[in-house]
Each structure stands twice: as C-alpha cells, then as structure tokens.
PDB file of N, CA and C in Angstrom:
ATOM      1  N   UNK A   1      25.137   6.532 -41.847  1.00  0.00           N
ATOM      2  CA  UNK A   1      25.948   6.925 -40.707  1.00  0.00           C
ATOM      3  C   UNK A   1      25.084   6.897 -39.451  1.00  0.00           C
ATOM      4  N   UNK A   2      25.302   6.267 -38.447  1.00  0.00           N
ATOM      5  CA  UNK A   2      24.674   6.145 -36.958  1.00  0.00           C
ATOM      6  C   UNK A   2      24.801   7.756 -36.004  1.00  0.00           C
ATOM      7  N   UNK A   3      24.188   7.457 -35.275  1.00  0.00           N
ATOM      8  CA  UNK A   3      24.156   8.812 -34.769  1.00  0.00           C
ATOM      9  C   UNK A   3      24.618   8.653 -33.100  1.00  0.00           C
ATOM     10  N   UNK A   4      24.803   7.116 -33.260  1.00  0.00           N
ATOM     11  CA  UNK A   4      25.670   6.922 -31.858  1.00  0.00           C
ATOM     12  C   UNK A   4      26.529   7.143 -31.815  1.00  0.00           C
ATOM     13  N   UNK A   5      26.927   7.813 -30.254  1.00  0.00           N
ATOM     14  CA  UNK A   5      28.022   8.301 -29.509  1.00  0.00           C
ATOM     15  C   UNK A   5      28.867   7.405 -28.872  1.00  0.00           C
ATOM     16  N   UNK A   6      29.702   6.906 -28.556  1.00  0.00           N
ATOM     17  CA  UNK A   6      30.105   6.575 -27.085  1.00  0.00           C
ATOM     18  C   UNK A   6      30.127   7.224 -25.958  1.00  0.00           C
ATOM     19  N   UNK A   7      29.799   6.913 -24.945  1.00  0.00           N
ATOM     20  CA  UNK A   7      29.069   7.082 -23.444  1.00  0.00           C
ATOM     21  C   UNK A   7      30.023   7.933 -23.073  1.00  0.00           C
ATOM     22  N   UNK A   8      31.774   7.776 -23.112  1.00  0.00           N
ATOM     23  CA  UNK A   8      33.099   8.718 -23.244  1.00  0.00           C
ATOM     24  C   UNK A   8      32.642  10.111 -22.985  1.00  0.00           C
ATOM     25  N   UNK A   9      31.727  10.651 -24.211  1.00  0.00           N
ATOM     26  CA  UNK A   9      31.642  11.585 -25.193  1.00  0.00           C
ATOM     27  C   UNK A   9      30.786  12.773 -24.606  1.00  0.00           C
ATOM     28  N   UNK A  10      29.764  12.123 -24.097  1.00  0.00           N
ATOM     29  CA  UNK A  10      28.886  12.385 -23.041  1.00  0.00           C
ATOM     30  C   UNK A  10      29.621  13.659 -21.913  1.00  0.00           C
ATOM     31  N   UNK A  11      29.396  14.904 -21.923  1.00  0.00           N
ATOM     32  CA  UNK A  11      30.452  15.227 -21.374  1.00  0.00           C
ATOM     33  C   UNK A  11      29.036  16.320 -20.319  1.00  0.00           C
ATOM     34  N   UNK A  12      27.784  16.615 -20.766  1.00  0.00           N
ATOM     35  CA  UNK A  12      26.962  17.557 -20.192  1.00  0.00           C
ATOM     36  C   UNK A  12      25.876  16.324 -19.189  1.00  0.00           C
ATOM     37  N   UNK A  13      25.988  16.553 -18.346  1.00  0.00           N
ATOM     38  CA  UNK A  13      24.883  15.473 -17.825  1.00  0.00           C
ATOM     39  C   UNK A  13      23.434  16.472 -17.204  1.00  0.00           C
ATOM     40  N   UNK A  14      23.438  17.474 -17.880  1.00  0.00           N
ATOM     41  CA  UNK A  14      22.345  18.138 -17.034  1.00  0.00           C
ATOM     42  C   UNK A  14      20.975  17.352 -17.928  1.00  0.00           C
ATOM     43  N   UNK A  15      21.161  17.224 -19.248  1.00  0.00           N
ATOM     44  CA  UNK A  15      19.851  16.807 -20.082  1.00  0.00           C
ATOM     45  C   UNK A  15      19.673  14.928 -20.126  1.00  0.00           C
ATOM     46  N   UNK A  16      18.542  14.238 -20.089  1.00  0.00           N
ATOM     47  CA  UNK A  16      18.943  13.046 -19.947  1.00  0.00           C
ATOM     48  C   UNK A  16      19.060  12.335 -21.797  1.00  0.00           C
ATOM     49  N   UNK A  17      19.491  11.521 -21.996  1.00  0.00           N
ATOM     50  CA  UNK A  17      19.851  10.841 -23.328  1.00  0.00           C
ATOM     51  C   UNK A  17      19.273   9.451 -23.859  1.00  0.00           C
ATOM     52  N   UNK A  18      19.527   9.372 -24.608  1.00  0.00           N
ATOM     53  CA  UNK A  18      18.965   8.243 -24.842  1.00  0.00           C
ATOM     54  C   UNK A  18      20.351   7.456 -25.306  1.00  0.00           C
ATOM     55  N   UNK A  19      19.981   6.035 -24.031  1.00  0.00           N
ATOM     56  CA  UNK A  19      21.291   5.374 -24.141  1.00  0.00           C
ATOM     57  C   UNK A  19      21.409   4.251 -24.652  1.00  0.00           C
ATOM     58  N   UNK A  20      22.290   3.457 -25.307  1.00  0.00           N
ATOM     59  CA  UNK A  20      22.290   1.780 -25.767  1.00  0.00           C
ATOM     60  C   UNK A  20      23.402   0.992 -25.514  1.00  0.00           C
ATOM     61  N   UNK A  21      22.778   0.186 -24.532  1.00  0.00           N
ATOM     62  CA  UNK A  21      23.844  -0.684 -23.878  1.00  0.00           C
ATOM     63  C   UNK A  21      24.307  -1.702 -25.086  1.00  0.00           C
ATOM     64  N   UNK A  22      25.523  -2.133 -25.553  1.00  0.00           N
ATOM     65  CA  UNK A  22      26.034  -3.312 -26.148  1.00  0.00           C
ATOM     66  C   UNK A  22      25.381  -4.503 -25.849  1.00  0.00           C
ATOM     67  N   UNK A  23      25.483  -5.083 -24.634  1.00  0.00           N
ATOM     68  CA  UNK A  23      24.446  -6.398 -23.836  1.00  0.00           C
ATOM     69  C   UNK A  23      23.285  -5.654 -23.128  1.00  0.00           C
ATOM     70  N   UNK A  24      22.698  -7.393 -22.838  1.00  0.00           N
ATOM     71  CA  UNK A  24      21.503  -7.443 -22.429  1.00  0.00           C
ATOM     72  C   UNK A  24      21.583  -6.336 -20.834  1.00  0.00           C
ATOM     73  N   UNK A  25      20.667  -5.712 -20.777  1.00  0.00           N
ATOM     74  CA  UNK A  25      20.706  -5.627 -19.134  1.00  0.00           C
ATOM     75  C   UNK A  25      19.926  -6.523 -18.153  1.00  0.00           C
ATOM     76  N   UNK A  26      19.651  -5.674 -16.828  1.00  0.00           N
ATOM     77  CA  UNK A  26      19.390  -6.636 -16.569  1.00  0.00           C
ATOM     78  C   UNK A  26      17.881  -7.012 -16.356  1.00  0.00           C
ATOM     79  N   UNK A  27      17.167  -6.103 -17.143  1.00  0.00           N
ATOM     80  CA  UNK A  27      15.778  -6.345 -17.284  1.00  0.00           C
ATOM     81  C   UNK A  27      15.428  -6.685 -19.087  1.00  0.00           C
ATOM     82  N   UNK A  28      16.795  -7.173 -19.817  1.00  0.00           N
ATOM     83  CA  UNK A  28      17.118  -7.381 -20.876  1.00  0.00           C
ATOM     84  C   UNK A  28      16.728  -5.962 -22.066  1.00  0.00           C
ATOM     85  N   UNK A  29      16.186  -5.123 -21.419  1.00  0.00           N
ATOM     86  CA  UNK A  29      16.781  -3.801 -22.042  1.00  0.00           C
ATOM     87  C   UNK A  29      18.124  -3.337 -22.519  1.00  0.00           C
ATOM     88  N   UNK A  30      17.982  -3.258 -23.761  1.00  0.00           N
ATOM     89  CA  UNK A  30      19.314  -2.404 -24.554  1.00  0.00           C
ATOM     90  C   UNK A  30      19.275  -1.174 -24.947  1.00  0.00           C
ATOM     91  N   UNK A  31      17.703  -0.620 -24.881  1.00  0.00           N
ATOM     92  CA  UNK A  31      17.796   0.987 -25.101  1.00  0.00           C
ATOM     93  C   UNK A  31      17.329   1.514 -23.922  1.00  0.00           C
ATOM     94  N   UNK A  32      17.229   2.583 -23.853  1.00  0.00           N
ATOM     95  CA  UNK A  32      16.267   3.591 -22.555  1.00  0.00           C
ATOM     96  C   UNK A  32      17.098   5.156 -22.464  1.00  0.00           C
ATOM     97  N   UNK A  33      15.765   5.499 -21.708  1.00  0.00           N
ATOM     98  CA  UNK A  33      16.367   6.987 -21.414  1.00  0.00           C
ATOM     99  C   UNK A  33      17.183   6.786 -19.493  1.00  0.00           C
ATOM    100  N   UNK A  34      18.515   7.337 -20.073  1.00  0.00           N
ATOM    101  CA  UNK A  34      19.467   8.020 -19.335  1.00  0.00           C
ATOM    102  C   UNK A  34      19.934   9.073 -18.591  1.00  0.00           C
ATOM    103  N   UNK A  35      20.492   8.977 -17.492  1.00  0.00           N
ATOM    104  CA  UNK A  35      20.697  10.513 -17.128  1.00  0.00           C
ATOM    105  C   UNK A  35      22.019  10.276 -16.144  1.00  0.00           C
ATOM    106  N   UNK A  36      22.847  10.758 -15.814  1.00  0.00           N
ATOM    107  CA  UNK A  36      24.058  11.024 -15.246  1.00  0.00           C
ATOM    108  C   UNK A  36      23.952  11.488 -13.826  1.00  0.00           C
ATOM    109  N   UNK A  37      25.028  10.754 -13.019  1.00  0.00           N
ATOM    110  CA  UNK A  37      24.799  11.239 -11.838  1.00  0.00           C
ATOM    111  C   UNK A  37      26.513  11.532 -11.994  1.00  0.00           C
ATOM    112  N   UNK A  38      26.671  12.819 -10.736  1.00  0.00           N
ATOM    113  CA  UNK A  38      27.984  13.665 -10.679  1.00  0.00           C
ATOM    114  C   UNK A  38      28.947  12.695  -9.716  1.00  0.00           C
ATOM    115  N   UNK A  39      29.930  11.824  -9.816  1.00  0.00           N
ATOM    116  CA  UNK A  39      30.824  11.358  -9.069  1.00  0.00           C
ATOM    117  C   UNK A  39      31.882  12.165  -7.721  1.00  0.00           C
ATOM    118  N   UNK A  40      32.053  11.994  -6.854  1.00  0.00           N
ATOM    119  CA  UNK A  40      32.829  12.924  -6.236  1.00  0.00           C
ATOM    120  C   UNK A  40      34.015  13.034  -6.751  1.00  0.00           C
ATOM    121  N   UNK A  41      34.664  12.152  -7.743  1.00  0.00           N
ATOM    122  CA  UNK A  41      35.746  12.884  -8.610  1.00  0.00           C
ATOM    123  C   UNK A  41      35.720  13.684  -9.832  1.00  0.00           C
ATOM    124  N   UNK A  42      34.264  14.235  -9.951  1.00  0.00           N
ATOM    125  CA  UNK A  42      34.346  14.805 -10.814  1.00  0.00           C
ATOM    126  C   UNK A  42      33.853  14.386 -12.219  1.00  0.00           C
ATOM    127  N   UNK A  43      33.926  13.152 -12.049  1.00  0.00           N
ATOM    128  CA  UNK A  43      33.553  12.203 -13.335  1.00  0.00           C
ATOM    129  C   UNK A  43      31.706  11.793 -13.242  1.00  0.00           C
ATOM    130  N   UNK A  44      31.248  11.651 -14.864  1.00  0.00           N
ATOM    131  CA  UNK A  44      29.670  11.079 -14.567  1.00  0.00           C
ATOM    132  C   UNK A  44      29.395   9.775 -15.059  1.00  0.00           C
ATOM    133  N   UNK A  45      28.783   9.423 -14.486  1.00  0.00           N
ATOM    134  CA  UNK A  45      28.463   7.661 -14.520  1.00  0.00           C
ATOM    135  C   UNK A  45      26.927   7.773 -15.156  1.00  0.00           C
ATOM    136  N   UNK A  46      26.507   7.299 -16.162  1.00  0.00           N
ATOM    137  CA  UNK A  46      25.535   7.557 -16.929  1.00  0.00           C
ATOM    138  C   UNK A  46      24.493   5.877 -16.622  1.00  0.00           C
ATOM    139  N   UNK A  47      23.560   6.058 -16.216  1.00  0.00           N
ATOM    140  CA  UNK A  47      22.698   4.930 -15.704  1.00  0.00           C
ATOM    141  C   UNK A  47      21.277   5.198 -16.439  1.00  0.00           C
ATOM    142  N   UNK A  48      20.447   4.096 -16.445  1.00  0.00           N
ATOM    143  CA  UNK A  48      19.365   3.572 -17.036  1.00  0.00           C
ATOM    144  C   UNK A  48      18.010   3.267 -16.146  1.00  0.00           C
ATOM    145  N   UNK A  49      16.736   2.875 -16.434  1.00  0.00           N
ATOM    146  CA  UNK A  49      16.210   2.182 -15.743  1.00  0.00           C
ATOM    147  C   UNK A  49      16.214   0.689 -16.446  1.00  0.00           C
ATOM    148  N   UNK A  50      16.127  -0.373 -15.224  1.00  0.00           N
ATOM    149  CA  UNK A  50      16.686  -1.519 -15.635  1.00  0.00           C
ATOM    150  C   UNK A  50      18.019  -1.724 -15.601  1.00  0.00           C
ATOM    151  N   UNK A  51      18.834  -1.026 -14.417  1.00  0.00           N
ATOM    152  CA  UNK A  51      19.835  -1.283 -14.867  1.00  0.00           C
ATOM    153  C   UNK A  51      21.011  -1.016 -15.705  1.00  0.00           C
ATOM    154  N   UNK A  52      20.097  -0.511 -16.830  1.00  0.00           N
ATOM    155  CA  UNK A  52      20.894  -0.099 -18.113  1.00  0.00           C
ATOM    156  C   UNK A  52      22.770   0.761 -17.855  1.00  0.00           C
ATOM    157  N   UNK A  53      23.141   0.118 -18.124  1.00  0.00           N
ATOM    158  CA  UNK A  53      24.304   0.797 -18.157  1.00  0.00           C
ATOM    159  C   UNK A  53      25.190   1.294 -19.511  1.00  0.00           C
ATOM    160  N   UNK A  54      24.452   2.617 -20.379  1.00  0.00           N
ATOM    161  CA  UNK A  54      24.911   2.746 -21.519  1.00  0.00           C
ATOM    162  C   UNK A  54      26.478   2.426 -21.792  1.00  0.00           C
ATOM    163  N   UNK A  55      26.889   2.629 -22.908  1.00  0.00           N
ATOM    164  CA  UNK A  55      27.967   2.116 -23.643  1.00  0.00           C
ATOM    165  C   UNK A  55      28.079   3.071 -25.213  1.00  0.00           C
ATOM    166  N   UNK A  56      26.970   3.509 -25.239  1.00  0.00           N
ATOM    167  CA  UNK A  56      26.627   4.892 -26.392  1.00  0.00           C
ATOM    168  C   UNK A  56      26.180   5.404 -25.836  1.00  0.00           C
ATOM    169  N   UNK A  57      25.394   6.766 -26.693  1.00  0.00           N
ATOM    170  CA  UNK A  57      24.290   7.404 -26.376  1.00  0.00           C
ATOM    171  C   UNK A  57      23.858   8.615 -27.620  1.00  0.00           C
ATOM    172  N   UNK A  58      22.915   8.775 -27.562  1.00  0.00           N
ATOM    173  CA  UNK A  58      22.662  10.091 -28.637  1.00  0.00           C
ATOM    174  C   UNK A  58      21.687  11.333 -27.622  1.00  0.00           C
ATOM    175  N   UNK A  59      21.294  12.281 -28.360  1.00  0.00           N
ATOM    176  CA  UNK A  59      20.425  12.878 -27.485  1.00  0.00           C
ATOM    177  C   UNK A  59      19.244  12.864 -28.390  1.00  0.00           C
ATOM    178  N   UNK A  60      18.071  13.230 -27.267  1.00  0.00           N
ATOM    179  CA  UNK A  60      16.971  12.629 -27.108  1.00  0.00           C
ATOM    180  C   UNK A  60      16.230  13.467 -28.600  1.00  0.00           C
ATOM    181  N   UNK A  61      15.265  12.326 -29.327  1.00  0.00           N
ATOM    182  CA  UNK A  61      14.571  13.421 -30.745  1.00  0.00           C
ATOM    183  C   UNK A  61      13.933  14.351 -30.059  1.00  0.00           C
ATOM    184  N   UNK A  62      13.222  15.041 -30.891  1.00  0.00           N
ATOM    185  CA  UNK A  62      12.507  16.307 -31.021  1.00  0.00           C
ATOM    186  C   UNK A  62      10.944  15.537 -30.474  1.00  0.00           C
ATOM    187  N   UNK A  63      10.050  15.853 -29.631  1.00  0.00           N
ATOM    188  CA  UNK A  63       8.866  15.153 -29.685  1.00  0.00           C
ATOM    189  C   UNK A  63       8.112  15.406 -30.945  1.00  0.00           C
ATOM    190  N   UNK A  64       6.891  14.719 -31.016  1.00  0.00           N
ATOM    191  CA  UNK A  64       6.168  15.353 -32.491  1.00  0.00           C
ATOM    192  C   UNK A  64       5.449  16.290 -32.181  1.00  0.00           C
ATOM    193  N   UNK A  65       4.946  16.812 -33.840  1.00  0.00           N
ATOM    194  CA  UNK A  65       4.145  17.924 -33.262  1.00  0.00           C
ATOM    195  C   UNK A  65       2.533  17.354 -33.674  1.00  0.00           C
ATOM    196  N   UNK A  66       1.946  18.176 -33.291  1.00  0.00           N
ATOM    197  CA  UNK A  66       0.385  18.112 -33.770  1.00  0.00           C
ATOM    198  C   UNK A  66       0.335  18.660 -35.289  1.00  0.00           C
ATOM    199  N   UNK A  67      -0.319  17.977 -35.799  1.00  0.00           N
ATOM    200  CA  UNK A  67      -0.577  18.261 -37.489  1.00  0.00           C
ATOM    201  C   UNK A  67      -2.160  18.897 -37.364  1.00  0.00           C
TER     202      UNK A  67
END
C-alpha cells in the first residue's frame, strides 16, 4: 500500500511535505519538499522547488537518529 496522498487532501499547509508530481517538472524533478502558500480565496496551492507542482503528497519521515 503507498502512502501517497493526493495534493486534494492536503488540507494543513503550516508543515511542508513531501510532494510527487505525475510529470516531469521543470527542472525534471518529480519529488521534492513542498509547502503551501494561502490563496486569497481561501484555498492552498502547494508548490516545489523547480517548479514542482505536486499532484500527491505524504508528510515528511522522521529524520534519523544517532545510534
């Protein structure tokens, strides 16, 4: 089972995500970290660097720890 979301779903934009565009972008990146900007209607538009314009998203792993 995948742990991708659709971008839809996405409903908190305060934390950024990790997003995966369907196509290429336009620095031919399909993954990256994401973050949402607030629309004046209310709605969030979830953007990339590169361009990226997710189409999923999950949230971001746990970093590692030191062993």
């Amino acid at each position: 089972m995948s742990d991708w979301r659709p971008i839809e779903t996405a409903k908190d934009g305060s934390k950024p995500v990790l997003g995966y565009q369907t196509t290429r972008g336009d620095f031919e990146d399909q993954y990256g970290i994401c973050w949402a900007i607030d629309c004046p209607n209310g709605s969030l538009v979830w953007i990339g660097a590169g361009g990226l314009m997710p189409t999923h998203w999950m949230p971001l792993p746990a970093p590692p720890t030191q062993s």
